[in-house]
PDB file of N, CA and C in Angstrom:
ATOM      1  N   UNK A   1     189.727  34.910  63.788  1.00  0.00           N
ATOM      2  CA  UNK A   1     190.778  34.707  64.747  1.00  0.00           C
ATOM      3  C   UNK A   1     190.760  35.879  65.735  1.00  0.00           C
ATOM      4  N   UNK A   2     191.173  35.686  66.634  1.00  0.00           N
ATOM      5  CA  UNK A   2     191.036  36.202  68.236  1.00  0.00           C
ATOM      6  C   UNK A   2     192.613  36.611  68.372  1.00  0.00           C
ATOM      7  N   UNK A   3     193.175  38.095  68.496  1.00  0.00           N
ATOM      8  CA  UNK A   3     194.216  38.215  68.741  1.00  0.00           C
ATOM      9  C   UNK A   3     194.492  39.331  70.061  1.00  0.00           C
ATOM     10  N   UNK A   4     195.001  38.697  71.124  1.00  0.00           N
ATOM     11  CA  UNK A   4     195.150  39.662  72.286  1.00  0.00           C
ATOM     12  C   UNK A   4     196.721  39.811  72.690  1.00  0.00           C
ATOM     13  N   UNK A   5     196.619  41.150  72.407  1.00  0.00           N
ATOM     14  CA  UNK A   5     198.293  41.862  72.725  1.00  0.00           C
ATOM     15  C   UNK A   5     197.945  42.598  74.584  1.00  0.00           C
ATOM     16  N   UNK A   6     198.436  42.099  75.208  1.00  0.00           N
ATOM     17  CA  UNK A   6     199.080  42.427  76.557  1.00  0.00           C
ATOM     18  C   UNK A   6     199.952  43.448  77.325  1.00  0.00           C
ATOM     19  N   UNK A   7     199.703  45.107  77.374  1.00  0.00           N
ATOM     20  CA  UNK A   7     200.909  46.105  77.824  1.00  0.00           C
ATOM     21  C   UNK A   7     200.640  46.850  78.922  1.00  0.00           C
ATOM     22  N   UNK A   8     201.356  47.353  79.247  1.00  0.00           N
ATOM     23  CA  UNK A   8     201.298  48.162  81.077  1.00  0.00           C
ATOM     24  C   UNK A   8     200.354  49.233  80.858  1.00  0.00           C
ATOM     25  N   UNK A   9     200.367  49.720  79.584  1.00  0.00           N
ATOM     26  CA  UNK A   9     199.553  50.861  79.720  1.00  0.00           C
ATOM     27  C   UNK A   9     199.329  51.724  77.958  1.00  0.00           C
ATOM     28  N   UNK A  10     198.583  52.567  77.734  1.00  0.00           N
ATOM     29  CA  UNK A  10     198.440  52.584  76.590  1.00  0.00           C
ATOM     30  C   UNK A  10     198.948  54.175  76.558  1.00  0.00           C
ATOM     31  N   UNK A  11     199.810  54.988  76.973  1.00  0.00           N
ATOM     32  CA  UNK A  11     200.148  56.472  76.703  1.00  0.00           C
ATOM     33  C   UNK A  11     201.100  56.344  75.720  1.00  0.00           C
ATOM     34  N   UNK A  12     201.815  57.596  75.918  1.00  0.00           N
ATOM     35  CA  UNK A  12     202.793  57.780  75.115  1.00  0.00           C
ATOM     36  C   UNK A  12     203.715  57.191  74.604  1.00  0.00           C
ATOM     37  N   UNK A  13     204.692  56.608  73.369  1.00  0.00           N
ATOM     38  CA  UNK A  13     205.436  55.993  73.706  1.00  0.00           C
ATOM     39  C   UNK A  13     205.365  54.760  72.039  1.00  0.00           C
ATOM     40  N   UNK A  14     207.002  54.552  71.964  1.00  0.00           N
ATOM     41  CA  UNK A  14     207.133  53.548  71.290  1.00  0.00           C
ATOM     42  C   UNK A  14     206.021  52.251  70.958  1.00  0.00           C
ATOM     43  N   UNK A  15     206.274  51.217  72.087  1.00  0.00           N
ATOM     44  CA  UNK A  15     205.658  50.194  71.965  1.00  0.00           C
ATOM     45  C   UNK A  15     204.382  50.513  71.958  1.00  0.00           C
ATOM     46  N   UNK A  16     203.688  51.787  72.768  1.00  0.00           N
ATOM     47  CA  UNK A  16     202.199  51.785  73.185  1.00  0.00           C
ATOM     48  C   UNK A  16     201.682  51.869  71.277  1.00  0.00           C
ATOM     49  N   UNK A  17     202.347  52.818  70.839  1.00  0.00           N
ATOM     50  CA  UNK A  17     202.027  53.432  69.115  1.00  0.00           C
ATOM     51  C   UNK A  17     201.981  52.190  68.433  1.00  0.00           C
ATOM     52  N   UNK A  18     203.383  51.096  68.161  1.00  0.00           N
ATOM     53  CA  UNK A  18     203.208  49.848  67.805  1.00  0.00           C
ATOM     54  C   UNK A  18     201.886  48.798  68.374  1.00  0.00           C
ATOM     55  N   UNK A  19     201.361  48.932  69.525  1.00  0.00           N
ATOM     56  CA  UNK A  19     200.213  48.060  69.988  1.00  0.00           C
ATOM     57  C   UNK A  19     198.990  48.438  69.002  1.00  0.00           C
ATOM     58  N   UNK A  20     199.020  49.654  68.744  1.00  0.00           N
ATOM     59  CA  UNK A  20     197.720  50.324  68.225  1.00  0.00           C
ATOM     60  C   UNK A  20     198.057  50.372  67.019  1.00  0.00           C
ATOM     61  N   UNK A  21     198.991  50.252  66.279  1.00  0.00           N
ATOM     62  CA  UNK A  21     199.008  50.392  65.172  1.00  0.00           C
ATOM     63  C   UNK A  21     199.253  48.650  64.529  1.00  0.00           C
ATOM     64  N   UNK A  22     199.592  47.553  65.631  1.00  0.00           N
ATOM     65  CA  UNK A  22     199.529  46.414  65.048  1.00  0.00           C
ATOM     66  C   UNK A  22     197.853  46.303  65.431  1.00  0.00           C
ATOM     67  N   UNK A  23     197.043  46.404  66.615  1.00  0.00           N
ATOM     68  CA  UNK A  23     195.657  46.396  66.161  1.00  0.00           C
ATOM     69  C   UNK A  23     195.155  46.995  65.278  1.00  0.00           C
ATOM     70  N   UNK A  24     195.368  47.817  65.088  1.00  0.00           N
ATOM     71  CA  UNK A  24     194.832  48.202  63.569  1.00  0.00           C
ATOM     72  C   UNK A  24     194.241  47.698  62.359  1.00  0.00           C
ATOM     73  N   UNK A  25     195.899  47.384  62.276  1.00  0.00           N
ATOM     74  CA  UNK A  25     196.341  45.946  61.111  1.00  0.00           C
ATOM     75  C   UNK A  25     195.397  44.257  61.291  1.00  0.00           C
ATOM     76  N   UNK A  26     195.458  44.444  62.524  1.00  0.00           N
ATOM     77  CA  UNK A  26     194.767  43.131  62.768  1.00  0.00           C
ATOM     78  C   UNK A  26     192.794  43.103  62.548  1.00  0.00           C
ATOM     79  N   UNK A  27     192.770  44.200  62.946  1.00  0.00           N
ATOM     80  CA  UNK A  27     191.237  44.683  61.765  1.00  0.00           C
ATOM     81  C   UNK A  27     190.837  44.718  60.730  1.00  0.00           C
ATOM     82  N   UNK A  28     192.002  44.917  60.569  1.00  0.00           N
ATOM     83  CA  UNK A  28     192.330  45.520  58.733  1.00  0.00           C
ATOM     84  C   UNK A  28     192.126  43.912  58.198  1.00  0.00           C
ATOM     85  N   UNK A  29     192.459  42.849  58.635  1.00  0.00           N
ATOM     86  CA  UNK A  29     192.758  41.796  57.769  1.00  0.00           C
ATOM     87  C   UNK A  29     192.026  40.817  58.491  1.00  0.00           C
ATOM     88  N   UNK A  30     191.018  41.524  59.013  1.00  0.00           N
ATOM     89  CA  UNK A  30     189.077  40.944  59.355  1.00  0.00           C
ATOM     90  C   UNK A  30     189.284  39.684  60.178  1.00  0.00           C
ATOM     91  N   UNK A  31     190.466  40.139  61.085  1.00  0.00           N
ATOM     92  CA  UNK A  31     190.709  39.316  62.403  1.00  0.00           C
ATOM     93  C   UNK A  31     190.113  40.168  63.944  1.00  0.00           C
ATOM     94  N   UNK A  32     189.917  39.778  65.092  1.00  0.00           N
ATOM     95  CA  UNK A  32     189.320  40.529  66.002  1.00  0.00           C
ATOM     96  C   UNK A  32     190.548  40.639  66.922  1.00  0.00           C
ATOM     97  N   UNK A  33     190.435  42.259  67.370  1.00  0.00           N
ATOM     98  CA  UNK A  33     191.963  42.772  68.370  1.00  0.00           C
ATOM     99  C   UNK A  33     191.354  43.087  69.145  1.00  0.00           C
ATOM    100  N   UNK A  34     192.140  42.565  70.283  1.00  0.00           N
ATOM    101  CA  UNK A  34     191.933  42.500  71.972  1.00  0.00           C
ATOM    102  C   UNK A  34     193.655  43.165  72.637  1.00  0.00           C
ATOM    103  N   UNK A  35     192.908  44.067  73.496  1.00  0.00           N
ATOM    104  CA  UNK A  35     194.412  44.782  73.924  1.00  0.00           C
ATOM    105  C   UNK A  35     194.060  44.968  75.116  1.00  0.00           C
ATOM    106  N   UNK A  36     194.954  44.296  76.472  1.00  0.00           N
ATOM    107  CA  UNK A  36     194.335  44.526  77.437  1.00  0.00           C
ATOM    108  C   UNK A  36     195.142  45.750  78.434  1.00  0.00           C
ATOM    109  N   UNK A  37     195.437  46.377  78.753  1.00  0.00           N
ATOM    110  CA  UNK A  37     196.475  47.634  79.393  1.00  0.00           C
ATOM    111  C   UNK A  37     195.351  47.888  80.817  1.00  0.00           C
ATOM    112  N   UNK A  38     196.387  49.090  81.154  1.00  0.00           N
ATOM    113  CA  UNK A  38     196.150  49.590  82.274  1.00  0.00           C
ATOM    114  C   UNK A  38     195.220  51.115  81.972  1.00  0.00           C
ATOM    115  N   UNK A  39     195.033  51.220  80.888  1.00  0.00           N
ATOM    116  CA  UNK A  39     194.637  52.623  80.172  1.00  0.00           C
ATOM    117  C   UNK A  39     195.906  53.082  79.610  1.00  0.00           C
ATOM    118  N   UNK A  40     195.532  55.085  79.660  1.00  0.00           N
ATOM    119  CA  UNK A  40     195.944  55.759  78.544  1.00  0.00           C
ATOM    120  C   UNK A  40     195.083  56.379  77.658  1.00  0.00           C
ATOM    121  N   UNK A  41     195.991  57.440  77.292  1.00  0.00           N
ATOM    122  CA  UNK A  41     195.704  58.423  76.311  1.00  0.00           C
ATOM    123  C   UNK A  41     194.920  57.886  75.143  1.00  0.00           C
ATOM    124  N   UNK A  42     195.795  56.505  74.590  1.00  0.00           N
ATOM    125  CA  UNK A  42     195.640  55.913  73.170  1.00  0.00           C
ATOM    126  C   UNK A  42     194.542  55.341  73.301  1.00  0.00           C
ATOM    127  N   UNK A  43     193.870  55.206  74.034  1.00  0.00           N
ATOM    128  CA  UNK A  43     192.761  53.588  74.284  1.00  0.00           C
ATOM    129  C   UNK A  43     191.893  54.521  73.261  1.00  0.00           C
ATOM    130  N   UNK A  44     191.258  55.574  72.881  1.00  0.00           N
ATOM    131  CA  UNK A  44     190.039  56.358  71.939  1.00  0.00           C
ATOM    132  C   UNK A  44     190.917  56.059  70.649  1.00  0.00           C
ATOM    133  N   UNK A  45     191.834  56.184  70.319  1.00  0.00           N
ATOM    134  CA  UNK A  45     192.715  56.173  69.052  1.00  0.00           C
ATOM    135  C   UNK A  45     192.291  54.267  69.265  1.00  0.00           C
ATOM    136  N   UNK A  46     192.772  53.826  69.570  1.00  0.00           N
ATOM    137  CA  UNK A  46     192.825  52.125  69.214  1.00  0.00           C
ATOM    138  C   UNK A  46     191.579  51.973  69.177  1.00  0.00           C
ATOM    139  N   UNK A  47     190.402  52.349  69.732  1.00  0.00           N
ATOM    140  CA  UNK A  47     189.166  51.720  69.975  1.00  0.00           C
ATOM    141  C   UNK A  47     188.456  52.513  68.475  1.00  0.00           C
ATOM    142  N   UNK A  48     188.476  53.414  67.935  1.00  0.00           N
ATOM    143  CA  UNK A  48     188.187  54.021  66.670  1.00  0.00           C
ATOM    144  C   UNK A  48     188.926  52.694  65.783  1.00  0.00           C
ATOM    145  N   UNK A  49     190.044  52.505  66.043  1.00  0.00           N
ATOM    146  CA  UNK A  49     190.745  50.960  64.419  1.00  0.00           C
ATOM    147  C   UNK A  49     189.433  50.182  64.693  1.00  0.00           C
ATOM    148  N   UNK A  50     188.862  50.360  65.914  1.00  0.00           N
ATOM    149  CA  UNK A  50     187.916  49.120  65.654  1.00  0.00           C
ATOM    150  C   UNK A  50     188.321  47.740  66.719  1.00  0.00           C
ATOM    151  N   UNK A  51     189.719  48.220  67.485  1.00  0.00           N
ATOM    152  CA  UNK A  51     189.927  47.216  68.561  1.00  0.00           C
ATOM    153  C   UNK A  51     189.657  47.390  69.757  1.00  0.00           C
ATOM    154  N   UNK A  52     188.789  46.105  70.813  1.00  0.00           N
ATOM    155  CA  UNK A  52     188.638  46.561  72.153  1.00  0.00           C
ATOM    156  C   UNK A  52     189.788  46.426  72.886  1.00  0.00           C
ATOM    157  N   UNK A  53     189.277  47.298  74.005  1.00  0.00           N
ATOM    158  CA  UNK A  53     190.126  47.516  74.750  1.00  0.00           C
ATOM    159  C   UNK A  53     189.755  46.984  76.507  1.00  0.00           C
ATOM    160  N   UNK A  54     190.968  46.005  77.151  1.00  0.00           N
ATOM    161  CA  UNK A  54     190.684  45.676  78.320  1.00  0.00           C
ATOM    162  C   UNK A  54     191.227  46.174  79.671  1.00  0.00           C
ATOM    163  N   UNK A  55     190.548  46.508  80.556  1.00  0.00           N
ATOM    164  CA  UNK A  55     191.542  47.887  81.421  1.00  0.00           C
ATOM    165  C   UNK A  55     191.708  46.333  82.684  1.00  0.00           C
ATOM    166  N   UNK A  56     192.657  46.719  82.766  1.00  0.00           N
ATOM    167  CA  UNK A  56     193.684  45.776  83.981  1.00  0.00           C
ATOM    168  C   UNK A  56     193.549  46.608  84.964  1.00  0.00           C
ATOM    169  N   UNK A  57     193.737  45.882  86.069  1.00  0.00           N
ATOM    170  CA  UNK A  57     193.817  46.721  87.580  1.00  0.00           C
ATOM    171  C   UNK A  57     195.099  47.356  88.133  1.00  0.00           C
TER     172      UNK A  57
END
Protein backbone atom coordinates (compact mmCIF):
# COMPACT_ATOMS: atom_id res chain seq x y z
CA UNK A 1 0.00 0.00 0.00
CA UNK A 2 0.92 3.51 -1.13
CA UNK A 3 0.45 6.11 1.60
CA UNK A 4 0.91 9.95 0.84
CA UNK A 5 0.61 12.55 3.68
CA UNK A 6 0.47 16.21 2.22
CA UNK A 7 2.13 19.47 4.49
CA UNK A 8 3.41 23.06 3.86
CA UNK A 9 6.63 22.23 4.92
CA UNK A 10 8.73 19.86 6.92
CA UNK A 11 10.64 22.21 9.90
CA UNK A 12 10.01 22.60 13.16
CA UNK A 13 6.98 21.95 14.76
CA UNK A 14 4.06 19.80 16.02
CA UNK A 15 2.39 18.40 13.00
CA UNK A 16 5.79 18.47 10.89
CA UNK A 17 7.25 15.73 14.01
CA UNK A 18 3.76 13.82 13.71
CA UNK A 19 4.23 13.57 9.63
CA UNK A 20 7.60 11.90 10.24
CA UNK A 21 6.89 10.03 12.88
CA UNK A 22 3.49 8.63 11.27
CA UNK A 23 5.91 7.81 8.16
CA UNK A 24 7.88 6.04 10.07
CA UNK A 25 5.22 3.85 11.33
CA UNK A 26 4.02 3.41 7.94
CA UNK A 27 7.47 1.63 7.08
CA UNK A 28 7.49 -0.02 9.97
CA UNK A 29 4.35 -2.04 8.93
CA UNK A 30 6.00 -2.72 5.24
CA UNK A 31 3.65 -0.15 3.66
CA UNK A 32 5.40 2.61 1.28
CA UNK A 33 5.41 6.56 2.69
CA UNK A 34 5.15 9.36 0.42
CA UNK A 35 5.30 12.92 2.00
CA UNK A 36 5.09 15.63 -0.24
CA UNK A 37 6.09 19.35 1.53
CA UNK A 38 7.76 22.29 0.62
CA UNK A 39 11.10 21.09 2.43
CA UNK A 40 12.73 21.56 5.80
CA UNK A 41 14.98 20.67 8.30
CA UNK A 42 13.14 17.13 8.84
CA UNK A 43 13.15 15.86 5.19
CA UNK A 44 17.06 13.82 6.24
CA UNK A 45 15.28 12.60 9.54
CA UNK A 46 12.07 11.22 7.47
CA UNK A 47 14.07 10.06 4.50
CA UNK A 48 16.53 7.83 6.98
CA UNK A 49 12.59 5.97 8.38
CA UNK A 50 12.94 5.01 4.93
CA UNK A 51 10.13 7.52 3.54
CA UNK A 52 10.38 9.60 0.28
CA UNK A 53 10.12 12.73 0.18
CA UNK A 54 8.28 15.16 -2.49
CA UNK A 55 9.38 18.90 -2.65
CA UNK A 56 6.34 21.11 -3.87
CA UNK A 57 6.92 24.45 -5.42
Amino acid sequence: MKILQVTAALDQGGVERGTVEMAAYIVAQGSESLVASQGGRLVAVLESHGSRHITLP
